[in-house]
C-alpha atoms as a PDB file:
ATOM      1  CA  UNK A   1     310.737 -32.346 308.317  1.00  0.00           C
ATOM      2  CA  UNK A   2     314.433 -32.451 308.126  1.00  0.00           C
ATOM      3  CA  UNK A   3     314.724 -36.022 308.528  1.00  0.00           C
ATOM      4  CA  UNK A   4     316.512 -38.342 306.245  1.00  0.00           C
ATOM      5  CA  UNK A   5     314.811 -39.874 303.204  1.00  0.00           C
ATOM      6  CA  UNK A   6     315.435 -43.572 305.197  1.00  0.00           C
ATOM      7  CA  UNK A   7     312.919 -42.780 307.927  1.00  0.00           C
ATOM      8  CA  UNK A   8     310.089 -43.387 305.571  1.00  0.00           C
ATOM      9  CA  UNK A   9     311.047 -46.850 304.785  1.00  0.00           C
ATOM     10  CA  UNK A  10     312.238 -47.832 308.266  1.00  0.00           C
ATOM     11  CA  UNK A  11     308.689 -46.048 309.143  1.00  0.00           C
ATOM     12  CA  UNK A  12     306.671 -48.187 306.282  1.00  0.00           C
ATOM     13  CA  UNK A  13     308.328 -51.462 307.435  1.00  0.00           C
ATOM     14  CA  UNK A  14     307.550 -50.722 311.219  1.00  0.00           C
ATOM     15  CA  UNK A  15     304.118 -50.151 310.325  1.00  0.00           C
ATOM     16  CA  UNK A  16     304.246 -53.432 307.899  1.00  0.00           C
ATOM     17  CA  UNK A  17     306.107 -55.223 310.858  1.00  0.00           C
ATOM     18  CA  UNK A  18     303.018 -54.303 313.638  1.00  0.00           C
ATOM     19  CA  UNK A  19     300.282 -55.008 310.996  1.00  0.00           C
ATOM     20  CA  UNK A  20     301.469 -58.765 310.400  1.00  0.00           C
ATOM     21  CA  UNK A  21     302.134 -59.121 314.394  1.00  0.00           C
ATOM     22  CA  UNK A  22     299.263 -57.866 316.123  1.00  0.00           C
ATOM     23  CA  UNK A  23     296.313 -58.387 313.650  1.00  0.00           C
ATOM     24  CA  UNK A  24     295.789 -61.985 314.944  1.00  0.00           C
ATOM     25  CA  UNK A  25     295.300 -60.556 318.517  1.00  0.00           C
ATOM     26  CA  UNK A  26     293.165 -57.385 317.558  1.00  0.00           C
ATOM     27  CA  UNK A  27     291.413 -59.726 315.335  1.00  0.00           C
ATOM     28  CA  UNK A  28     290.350 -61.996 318.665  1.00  0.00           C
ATOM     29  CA  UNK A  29     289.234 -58.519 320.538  1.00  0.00           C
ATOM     30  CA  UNK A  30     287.544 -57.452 317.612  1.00  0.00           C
ATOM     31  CA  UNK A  31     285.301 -60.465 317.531  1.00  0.00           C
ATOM     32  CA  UNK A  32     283.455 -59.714 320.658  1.00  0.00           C
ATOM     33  CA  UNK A  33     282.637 -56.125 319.822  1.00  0.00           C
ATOM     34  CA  UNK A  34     280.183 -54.218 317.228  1.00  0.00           C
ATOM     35  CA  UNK A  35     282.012 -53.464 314.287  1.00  0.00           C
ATOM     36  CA  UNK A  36     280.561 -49.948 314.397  1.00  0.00           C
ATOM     37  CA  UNK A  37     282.145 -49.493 317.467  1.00  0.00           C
ATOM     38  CA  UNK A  38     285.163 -50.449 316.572  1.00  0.00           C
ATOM     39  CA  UNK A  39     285.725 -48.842 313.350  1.00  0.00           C
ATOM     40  CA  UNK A  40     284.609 -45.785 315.590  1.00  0.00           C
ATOM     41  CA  UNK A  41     287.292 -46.543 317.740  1.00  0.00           C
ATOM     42  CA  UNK A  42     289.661 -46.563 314.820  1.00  0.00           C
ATOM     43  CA  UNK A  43     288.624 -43.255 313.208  1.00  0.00           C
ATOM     44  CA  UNK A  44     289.266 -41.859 317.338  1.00  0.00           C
ATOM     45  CA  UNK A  45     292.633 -43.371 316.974  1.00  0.00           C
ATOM     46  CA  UNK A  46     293.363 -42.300 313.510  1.00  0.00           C
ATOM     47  CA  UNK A  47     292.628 -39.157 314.476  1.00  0.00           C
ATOM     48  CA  UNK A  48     295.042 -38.661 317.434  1.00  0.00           C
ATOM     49  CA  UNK A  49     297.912 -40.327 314.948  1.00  0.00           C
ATOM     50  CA  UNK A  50     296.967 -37.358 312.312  1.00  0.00           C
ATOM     51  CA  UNK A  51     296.887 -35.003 315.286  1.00  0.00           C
ATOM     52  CA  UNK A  52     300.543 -36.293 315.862  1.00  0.00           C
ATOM     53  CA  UNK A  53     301.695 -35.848 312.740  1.00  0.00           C
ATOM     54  CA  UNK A  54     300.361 -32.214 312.580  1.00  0.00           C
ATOM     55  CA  UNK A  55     301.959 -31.458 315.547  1.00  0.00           C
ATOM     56  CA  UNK A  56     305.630 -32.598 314.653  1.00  0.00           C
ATOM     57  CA  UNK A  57     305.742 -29.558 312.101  1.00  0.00           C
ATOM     58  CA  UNK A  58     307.587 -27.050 314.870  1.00  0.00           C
ATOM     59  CA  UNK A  59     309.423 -29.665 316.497  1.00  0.00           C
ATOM     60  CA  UNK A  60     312.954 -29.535 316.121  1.00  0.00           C
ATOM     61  CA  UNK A  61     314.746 -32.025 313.711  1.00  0.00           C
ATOM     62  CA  UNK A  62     316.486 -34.026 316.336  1.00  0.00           C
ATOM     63  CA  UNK A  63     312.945 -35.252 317.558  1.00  0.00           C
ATOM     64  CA  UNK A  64     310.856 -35.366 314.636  1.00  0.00           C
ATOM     65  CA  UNK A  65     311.814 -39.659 314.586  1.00  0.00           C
ATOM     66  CA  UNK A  66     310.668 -40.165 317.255  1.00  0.00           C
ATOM     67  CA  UNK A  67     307.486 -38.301 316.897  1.00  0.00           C
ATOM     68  CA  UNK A  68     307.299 -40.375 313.759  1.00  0.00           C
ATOM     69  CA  UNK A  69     307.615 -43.641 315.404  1.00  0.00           C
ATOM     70  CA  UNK A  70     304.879 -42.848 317.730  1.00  0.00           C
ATOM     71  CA  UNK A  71     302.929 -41.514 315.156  1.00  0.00           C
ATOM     72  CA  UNK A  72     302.636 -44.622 312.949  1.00  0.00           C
ATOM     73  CA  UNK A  73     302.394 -46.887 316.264  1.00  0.00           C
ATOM     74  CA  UNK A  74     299.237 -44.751 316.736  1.00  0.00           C
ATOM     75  CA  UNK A  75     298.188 -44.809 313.019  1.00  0.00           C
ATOM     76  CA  UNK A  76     298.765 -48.793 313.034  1.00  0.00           C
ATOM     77  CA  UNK A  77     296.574 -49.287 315.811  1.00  0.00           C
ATOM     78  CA  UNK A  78     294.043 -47.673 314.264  1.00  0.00           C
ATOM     79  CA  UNK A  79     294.903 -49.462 310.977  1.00  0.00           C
ATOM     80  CA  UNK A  80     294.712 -52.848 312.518  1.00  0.00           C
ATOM     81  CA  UNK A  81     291.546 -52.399 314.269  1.00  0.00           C
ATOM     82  CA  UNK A  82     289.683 -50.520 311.720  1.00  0.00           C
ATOM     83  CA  UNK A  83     290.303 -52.356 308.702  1.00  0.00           C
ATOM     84  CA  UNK A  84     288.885 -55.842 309.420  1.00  0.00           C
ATOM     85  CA  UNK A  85     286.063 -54.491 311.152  1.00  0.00           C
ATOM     86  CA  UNK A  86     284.902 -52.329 307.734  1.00  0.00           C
ATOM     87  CA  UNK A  87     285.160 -55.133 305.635  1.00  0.00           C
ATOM     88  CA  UNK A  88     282.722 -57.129 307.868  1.00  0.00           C
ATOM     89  CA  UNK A  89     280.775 -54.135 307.902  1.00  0.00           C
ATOM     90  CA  UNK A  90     280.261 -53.908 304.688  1.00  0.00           C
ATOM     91  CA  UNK A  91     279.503 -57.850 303.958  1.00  0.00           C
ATOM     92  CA  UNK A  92     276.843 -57.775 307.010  1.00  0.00           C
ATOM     93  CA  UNK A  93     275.109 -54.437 305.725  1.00  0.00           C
ATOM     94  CA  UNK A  94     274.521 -55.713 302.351  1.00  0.00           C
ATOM     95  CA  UNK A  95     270.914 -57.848 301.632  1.00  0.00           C
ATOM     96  CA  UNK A  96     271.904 -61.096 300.154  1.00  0.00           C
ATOM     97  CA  UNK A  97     270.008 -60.555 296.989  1.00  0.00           C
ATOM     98  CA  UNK A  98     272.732 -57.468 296.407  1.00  0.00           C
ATOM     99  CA  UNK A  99     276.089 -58.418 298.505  1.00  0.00           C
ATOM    100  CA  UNK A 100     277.845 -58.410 295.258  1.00  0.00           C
ATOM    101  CA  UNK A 101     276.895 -54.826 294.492  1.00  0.00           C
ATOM    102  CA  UNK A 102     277.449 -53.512 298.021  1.00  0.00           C
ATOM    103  CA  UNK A 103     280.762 -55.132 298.260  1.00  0.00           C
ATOM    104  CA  UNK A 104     281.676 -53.931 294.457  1.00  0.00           C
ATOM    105  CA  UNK A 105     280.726 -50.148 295.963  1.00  0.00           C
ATOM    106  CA  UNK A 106     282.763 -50.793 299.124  1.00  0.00           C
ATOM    107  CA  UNK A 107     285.837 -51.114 296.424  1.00  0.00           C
ATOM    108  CA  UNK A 108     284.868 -48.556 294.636  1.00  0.00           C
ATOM    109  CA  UNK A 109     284.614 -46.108 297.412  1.00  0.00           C
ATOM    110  CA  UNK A 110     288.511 -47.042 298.184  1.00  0.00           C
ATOM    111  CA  UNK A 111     289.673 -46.395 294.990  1.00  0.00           C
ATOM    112  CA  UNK A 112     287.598 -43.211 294.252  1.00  0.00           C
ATOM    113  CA  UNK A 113     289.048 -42.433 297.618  1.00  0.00           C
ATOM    114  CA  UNK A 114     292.992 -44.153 296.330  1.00  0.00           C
ATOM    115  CA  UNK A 115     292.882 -41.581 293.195  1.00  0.00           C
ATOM    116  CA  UNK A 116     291.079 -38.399 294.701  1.00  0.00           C
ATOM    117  CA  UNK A 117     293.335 -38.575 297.912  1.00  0.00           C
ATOM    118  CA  UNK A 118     296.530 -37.073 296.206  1.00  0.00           C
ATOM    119  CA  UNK A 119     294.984 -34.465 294.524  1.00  0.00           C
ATOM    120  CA  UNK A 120     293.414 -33.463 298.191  1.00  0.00           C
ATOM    121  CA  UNK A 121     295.890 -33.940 300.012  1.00  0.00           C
ATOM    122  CA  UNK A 122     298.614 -32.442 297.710  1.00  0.00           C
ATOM    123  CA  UNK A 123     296.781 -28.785 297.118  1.00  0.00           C
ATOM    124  CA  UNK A 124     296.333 -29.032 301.220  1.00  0.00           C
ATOM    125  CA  UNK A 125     300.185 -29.133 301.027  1.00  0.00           C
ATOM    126  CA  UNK A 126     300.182 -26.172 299.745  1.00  0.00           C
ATOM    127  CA  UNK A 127     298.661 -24.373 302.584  1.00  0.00           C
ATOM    128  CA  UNK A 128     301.160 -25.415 304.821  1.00  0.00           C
ATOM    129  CA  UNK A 129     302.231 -28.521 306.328  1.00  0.00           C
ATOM    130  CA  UNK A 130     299.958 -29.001 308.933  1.00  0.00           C
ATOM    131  CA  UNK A 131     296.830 -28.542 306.301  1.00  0.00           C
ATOM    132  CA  UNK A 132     296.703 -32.245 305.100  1.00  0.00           C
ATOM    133  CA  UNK A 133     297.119 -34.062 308.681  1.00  0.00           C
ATOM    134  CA  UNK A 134     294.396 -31.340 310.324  1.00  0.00           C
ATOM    135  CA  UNK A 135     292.077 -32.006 307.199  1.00  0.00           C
ATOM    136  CA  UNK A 136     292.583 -35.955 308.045  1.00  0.00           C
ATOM    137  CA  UNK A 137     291.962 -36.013 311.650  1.00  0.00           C
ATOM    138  CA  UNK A 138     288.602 -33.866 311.053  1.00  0.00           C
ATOM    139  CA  UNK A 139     287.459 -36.264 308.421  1.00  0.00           C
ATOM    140  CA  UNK A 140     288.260 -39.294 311.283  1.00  0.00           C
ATOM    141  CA  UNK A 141     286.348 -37.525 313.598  1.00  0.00           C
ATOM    142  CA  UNK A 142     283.686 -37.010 311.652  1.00  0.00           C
ATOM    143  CA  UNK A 143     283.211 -40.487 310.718  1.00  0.00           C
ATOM    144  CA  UNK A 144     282.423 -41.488 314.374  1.00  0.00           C
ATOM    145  CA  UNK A 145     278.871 -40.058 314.377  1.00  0.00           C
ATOM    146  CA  UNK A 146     278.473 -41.565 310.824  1.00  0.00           C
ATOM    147  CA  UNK A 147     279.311 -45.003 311.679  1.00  0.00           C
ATOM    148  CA  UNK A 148     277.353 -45.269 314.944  1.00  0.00           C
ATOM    149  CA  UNK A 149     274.355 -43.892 313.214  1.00  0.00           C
ATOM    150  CA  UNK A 150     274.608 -47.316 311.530  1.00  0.00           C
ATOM    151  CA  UNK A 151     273.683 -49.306 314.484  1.00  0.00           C
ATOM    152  CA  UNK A 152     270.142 -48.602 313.824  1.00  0.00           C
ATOM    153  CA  UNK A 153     270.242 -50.932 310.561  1.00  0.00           C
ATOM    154  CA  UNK A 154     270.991 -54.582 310.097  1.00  0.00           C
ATOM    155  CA  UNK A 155     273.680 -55.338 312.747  1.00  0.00           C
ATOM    156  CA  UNK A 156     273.759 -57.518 315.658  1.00  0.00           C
ATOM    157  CA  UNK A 157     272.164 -55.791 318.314  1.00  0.00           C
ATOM    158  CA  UNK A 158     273.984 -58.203 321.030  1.00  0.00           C
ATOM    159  CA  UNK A 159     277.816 -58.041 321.708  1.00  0.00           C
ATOM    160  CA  UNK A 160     279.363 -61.350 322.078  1.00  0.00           C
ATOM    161  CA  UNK A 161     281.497 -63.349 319.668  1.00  0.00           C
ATOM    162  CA  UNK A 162     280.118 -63.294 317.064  1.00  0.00           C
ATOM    163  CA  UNK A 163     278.445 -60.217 317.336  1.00  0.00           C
ATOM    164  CA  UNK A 164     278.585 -58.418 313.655  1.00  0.00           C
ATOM    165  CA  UNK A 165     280.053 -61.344 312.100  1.00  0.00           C
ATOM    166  CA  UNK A 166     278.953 -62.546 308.721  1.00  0.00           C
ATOM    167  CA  UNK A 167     277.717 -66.030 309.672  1.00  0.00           C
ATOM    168  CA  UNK A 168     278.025 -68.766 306.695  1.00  0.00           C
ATOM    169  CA  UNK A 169     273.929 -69.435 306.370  1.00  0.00           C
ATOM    170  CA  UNK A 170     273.957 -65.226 305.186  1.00  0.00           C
ATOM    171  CA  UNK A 171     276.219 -65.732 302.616  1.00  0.00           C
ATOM    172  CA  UNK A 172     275.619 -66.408 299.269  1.00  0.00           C
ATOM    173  CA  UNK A 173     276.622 -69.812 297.720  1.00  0.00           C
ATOM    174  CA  UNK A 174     279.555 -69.638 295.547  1.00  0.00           C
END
């Protein structure tokens, strides 16, 4: 993009640097919210940040930074909301009888995703530049339908604090 190699690590830090400041906070908002709804939310958001990212292809050099920056502000919003909210998802889905195997698919579906993700991604490259960020924001958006489809199952039906939340007497002993 014409940058210089040192905007990815000033880029990785920022985004380290917002995660570790504002999860607390998103964390409180989260709480009184359905997780579906939030993790819907986040795929909405992550899918503006790819839709950033495509669009900084034709920009001139001198501005791609700053595209960057807002770009991964974007993308950590939708990392910091999206994240916590999954993992609960995942944990309040499950029966008890078979949380362990739910959970142990929930990881698996990461790293399927971890080591099939470069591969992807990579022969998108190839295509063109804007290819892997387009392919990205179509996969967020089509998550949204998937994950409010959910709302039909096991979750909370009420919003409130603890709405979603994987109360102690659902959990298995350890």
């Amino acid at each position: 993009m014409g940058t210089g190699a040192w905007v990815a690590g000033v880029l990785i830090t920022l985004n380290t640097a917002l995660v570790a400041f504002t999860q607390t906070v998103a964390t409180r908002w989260i709480e009184r919210h359905r997780a579906t709804r939030v993790i819907a939310l986040a795929s909405l958001v992550n899918a503006v940040a790819f839709g950033v990212f495509a669009a900084l292809s034709p920009v001139p050099s001198w501005a791609v930074p700053a595209g960057l920056l807002g770009a991964v502000v974007v993308y950590t919003l939708a990392e910091v909301l999206g994240s916590p909210s999954m993992g609960e998802l995942s944990v309040y889905m499950a029966p008890a009888h078979a949380r362990g195997r739910y959970l142990g698919v929930y990881q698996l579906s990461w790293s399927l995703g971890g080591a099939v993700a470069p591969v992807v991604l990579t022969s998108l490259l190839d295509l063109g530049p804007v290819w892997p960020w387009l392919c990205l924001a179509v996969l967020s958006l089509l998550a949204i339908p998937t994950v409010l489809s959910l709302e039909g199952g096991r979750i909370p039906a009420e919003d409130g604090p603890d709405a979603g939340a994987a109360r102690p007497a659902d959990l298995p002993a350890p």
